[in-house]
C-alpha atoms as a PDB file:
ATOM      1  CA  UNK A   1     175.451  90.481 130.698  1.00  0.00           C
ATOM      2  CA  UNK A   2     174.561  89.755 127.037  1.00  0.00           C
ATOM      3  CA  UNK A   3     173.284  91.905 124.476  1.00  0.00           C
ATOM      4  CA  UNK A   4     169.554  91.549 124.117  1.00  0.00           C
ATOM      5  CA  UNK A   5     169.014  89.205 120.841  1.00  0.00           C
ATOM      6  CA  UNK A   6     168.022  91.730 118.039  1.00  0.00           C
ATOM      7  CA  UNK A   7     168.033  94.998 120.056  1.00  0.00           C
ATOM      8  CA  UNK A   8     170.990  96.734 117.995  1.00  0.00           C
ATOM      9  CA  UNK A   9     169.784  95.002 114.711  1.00  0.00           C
ATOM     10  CA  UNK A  10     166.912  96.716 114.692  1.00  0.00           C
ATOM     11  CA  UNK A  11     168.130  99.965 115.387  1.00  0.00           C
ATOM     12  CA  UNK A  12     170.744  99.508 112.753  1.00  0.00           C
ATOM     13  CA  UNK A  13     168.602  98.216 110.563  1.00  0.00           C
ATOM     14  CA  UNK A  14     165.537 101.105 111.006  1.00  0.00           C
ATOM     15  CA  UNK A  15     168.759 103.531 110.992  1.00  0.00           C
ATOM     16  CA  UNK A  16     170.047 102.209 107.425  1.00  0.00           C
ATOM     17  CA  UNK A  17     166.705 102.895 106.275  1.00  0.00           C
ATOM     18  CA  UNK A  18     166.008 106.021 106.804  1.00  0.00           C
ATOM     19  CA  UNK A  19     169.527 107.126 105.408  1.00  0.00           C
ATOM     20  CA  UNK A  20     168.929 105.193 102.134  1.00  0.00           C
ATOM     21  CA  UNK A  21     165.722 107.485 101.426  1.00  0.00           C
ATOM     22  CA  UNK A  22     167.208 110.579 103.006  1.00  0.00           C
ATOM     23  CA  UNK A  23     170.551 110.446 101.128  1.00  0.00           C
ATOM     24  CA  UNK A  24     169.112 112.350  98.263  1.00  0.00           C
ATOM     25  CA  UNK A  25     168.351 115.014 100.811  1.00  0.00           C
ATOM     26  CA  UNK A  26     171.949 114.526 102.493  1.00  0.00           C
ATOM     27  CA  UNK A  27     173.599 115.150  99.447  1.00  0.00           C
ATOM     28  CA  UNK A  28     171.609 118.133  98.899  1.00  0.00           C
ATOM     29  CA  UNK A  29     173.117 119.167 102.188  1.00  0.00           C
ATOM     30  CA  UNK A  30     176.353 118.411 101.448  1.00  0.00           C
ATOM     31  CA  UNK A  31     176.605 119.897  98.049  1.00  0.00           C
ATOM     32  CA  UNK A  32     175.092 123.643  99.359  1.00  0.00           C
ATOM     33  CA  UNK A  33     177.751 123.438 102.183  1.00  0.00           C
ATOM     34  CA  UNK A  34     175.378 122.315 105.448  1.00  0.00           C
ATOM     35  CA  UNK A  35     177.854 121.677 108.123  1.00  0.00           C
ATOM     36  CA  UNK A  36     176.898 118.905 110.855  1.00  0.00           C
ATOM     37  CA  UNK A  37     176.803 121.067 113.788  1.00  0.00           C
ATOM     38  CA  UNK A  38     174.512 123.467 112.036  1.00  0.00           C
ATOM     39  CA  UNK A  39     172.131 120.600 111.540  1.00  0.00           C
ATOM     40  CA  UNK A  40     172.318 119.426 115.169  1.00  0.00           C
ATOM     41  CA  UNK A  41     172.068 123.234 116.242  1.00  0.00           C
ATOM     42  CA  UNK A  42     168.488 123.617 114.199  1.00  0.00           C
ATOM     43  CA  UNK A  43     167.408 120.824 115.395  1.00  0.00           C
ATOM     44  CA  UNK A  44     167.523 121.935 118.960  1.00  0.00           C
ATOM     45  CA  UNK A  45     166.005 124.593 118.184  1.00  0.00           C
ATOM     46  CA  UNK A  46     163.291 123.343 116.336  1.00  0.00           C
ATOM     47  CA  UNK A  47     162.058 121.301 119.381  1.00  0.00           C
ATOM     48  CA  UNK A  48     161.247 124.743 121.106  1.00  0.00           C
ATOM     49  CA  UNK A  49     158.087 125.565 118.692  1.00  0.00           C
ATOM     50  CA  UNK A  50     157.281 121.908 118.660  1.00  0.00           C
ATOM     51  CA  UNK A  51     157.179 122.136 122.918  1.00  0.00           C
ATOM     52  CA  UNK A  52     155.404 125.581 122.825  1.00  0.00           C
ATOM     53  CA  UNK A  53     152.574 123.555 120.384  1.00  0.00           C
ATOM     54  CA  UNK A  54     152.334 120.808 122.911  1.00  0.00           C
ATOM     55  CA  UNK A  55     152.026 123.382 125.948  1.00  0.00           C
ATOM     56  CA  UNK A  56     149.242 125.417 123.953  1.00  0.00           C
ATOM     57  CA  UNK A  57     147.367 122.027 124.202  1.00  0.00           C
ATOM     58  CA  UNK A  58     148.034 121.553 119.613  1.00  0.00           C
ATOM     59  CA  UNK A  59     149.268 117.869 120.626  1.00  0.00           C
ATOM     60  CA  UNK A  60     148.901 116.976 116.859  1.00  0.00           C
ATOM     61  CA  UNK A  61     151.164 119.524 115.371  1.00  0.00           C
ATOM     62  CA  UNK A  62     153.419 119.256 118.437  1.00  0.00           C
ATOM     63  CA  UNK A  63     154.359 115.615 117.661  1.00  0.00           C
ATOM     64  CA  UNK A  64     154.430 115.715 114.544  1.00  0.00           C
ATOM     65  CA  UNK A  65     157.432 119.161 115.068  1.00  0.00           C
ATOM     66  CA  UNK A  66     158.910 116.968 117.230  1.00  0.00           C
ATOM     67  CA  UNK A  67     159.417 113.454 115.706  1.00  0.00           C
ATOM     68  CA  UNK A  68     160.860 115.675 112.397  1.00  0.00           C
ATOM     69  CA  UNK A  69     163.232 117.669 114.493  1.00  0.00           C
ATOM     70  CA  UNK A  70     164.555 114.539 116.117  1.00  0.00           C
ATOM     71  CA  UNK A  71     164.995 112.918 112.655  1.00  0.00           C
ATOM     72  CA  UNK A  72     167.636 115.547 111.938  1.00  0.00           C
ATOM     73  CA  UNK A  73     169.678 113.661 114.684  1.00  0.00           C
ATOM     74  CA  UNK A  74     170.460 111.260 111.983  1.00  0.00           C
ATOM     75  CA  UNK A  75     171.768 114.293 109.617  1.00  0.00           C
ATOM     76  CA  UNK A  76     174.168 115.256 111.105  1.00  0.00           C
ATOM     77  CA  UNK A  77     175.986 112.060 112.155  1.00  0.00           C
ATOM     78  CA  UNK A  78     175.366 110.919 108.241  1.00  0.00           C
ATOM     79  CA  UNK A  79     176.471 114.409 106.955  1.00  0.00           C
ATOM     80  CA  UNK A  80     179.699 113.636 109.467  1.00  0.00           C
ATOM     81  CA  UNK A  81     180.670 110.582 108.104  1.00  0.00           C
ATOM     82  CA  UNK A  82     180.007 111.402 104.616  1.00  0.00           C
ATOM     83  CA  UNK A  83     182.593 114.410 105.101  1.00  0.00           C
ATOM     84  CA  UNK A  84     184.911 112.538 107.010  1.00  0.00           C
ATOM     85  CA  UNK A  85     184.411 115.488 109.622  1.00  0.00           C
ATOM     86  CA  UNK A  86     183.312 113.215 112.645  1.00  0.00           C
ATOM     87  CA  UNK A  87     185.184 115.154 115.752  1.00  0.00           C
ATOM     88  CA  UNK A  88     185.262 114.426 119.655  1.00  0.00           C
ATOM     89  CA  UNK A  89     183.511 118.170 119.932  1.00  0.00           C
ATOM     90  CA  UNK A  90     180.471 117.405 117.193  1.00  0.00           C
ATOM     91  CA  UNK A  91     180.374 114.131 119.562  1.00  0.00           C
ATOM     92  CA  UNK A  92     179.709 116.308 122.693  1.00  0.00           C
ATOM     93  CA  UNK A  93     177.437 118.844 121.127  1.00  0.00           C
ATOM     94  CA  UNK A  94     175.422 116.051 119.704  1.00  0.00           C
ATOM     95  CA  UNK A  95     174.613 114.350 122.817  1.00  0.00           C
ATOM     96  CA  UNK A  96     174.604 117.877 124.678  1.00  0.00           C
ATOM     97  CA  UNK A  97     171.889 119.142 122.124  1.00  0.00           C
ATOM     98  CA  UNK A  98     169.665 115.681 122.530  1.00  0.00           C
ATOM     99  CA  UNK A  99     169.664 116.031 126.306  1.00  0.00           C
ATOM    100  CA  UNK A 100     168.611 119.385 126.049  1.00  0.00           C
ATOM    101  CA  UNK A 101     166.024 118.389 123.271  1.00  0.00           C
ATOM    102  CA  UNK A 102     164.500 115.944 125.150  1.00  0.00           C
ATOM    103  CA  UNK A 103     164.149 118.541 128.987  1.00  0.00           C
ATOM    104  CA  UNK A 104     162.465 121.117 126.444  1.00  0.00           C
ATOM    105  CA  UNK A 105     160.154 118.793 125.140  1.00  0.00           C
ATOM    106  CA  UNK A 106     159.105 117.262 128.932  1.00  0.00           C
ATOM    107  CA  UNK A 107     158.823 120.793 129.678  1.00  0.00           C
ATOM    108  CA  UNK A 108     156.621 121.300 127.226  1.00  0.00           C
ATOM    109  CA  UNK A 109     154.719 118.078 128.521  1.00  0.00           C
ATOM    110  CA  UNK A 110     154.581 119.697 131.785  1.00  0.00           C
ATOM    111  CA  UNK A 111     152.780 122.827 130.873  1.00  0.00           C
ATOM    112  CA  UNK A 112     150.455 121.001 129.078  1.00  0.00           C
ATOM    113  CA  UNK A 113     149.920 118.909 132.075  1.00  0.00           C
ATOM    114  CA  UNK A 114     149.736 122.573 134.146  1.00  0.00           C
ATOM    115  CA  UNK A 115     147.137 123.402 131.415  1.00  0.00           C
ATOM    116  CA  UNK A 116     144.693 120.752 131.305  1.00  0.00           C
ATOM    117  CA  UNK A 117     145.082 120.544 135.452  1.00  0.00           C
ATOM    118  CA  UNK A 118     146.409 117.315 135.114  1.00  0.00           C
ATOM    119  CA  UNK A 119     148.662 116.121 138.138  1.00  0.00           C
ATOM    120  CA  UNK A 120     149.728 112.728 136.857  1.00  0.00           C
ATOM    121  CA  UNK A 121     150.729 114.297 133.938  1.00  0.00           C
ATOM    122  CA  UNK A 122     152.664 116.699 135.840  1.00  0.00           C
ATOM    123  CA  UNK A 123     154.383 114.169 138.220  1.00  0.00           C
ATOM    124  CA  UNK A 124     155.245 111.953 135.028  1.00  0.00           C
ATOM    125  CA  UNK A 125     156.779 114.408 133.037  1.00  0.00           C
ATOM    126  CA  UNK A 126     159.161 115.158 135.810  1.00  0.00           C
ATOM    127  CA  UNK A 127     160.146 111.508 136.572  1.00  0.00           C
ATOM    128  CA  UNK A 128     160.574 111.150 133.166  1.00  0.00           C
ATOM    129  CA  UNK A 129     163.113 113.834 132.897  1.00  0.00           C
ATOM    130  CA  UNK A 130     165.069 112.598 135.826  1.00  0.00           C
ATOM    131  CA  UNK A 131     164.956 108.905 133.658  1.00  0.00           C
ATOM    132  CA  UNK A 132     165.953 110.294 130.409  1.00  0.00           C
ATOM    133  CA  UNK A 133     168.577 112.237 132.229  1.00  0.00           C
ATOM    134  CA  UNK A 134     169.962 108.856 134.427  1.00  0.00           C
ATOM    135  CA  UNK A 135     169.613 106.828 131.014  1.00  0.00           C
ATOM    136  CA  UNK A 136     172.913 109.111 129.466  1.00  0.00           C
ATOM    137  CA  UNK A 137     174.700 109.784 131.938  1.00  0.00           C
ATOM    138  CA  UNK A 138     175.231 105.945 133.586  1.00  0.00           C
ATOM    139  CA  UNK A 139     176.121 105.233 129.616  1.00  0.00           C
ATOM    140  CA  UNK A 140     178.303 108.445 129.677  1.00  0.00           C
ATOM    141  CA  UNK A 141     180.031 107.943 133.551  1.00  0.00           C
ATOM    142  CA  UNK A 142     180.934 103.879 132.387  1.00  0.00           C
ATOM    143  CA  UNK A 143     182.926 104.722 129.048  1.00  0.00           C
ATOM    144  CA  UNK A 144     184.639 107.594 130.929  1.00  0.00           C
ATOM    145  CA  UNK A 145     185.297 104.405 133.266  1.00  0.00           C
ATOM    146  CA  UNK A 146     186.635 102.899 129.919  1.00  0.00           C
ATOM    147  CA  UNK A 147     183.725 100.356 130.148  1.00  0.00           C
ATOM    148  CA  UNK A 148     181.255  99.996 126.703  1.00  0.00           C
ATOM    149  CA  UNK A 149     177.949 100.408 126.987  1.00  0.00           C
ATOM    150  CA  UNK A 150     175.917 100.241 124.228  1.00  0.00           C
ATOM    151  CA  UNK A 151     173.385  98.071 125.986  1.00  0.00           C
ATOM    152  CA  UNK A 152     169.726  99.708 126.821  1.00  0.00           C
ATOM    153  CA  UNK A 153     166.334  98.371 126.519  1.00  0.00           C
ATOM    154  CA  UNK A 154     164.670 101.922 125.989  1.00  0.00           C
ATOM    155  CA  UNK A 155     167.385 104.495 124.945  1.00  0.00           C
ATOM    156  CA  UNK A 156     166.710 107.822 122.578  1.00  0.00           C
ATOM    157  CA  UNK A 157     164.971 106.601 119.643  1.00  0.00           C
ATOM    158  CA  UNK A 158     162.623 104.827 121.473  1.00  0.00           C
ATOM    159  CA  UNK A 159     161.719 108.010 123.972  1.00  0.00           C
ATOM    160  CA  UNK A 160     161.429 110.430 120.870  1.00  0.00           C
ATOM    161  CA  UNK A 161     159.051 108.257 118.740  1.00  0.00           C
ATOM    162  CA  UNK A 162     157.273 107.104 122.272  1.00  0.00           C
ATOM    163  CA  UNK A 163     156.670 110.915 123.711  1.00  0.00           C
ATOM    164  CA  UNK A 164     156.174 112.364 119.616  1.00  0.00           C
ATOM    165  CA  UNK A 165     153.180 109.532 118.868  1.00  0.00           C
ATOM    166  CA  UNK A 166     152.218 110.248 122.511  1.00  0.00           C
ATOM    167  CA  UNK A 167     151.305 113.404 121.361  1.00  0.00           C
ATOM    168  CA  UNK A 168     149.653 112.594 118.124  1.00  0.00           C
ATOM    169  CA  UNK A 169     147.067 110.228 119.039  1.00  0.00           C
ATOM    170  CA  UNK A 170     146.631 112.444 122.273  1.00  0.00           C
ATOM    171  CA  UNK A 171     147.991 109.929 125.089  1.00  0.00           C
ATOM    172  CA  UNK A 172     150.202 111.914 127.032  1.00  0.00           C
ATOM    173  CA  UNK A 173     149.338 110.952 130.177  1.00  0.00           C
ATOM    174  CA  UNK A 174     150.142 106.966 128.882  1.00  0.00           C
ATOM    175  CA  UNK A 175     153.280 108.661 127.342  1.00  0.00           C
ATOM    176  CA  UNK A 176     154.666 110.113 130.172  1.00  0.00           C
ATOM    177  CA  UNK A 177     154.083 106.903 132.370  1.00  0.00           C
ATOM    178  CA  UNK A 178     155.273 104.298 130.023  1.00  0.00           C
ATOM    179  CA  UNK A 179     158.610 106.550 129.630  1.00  0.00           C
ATOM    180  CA  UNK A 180     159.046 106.882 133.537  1.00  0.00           C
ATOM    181  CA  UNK A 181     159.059 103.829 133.999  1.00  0.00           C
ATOM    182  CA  UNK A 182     160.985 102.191 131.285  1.00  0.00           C
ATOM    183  CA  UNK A 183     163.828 104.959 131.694  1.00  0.00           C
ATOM    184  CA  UNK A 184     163.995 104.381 135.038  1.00  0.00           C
ATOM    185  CA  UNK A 185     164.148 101.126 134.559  1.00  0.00           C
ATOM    186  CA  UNK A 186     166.639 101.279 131.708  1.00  0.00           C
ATOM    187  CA  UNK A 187     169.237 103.576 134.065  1.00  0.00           C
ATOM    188  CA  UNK A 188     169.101 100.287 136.395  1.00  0.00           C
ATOM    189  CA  UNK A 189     169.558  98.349 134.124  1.00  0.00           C
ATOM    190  CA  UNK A 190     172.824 100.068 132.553  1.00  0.00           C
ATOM    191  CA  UNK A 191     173.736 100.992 136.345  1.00  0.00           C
ATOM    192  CA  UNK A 192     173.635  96.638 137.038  1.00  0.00           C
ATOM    193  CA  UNK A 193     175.867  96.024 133.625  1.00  0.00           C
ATOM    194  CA  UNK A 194     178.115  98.396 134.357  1.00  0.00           C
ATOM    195  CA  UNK A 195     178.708  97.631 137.934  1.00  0.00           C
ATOM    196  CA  UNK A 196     178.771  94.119 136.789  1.00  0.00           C
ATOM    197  CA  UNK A 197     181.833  95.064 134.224  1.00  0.00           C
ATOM    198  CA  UNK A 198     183.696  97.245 137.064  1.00  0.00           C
ATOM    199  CA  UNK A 199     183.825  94.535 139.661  1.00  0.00           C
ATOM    200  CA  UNK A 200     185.288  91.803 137.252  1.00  0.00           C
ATOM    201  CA  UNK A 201     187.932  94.406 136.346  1.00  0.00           C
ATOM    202  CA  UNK A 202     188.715  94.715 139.970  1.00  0.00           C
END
């Protein structure tokens, strides 16, 4: 299966971006001795508030918490390379830390659906955790299988800016559907590619 025309130029390209009018701020980093895991770590963290806003029913100031504590996720990867300290173990905490990230914030999502007595919300908000969840791991399982798999029509920076405007313009219930289903749908497709790449190894 082919790479969907433009789907990784975009990303690079939004990606690039971002660092060029951070980089003042990632030297900043650099220079006072920020390490990346100490980046990823606060990021975590900050999601917790940011889900605790969003459970309270203070949508607003929940997204916005969100979207900037998911922005750090491009700190520490820049901070990495810019230290030539990219490791196999920053690797694993990264993606560790963004799956847990991402079940904190649905949580959140889910309490606010508890809160408003909204059971769509509440169904939703579990599927999409299941997606998010099935979205990594078929991409993690296949390049343990030695197979690449960048591929993925709706992979973490789509959820985080989905679920964080979600939240600002006060559409969860939209949120939480549109990410259920294209997660889900995104874990079959990954699931088709890869089985596609294991059988012509065969």
């Amino acid at each position: 299966m082919q790479k969907t025309p433009g789907t990784r130029d975009y990303r690079t390209t939004l990606r690039d971006l971002f660092v060029r009018i951070t980089d003042p701020i990632i030297r900043l980093l650099i220079h006072i001795g920020i390490k990346p895991w100490m980046v990823t770590i606060i990021g975590m963290f900050m999601v917790i508030p940011a889900a605790f806003l969003i459970a309270t029913e203070r949508l607003i100031a929940g997204g916005v918490l969100f979207l900037f504590a998911s922005g750090l996720d491009l700190f520490d990867g820049t901070i990495a390379r810019k230290t030539n300290s990219a490791s196999k173990r920053g690797a694993l905490l990264d993606s560790t830390a963004d799956r847990i990230s991402e079940s904190i914030l649905l949580g959140g999502v889910f309490l606010y659906g508890l809160s408003v007595e909204n059971d769509q919300i509440l169904i939703f908000s579990f599927v999409a955790v299941i997606g998010s969840i099935l979205v990594s791991y078929i991409r993690a399982r296949a390049e343990g299988l030695g197979i690449k798999m960048d591929e993925g029509w709706f992979t973490r920076p789509e959820r985080v800016v989905l679920m964080g405007l979600s939240c600002i313009f006060n559409l969860v219930l939209m949120g939480v559907i549109l990410l259920s289903i294209l997660t889900i749908a995104t874990a079959l497709q990954r699931w088709k590619l890869a089985d596609s790449k294991l059988e012509i190894g065969e």
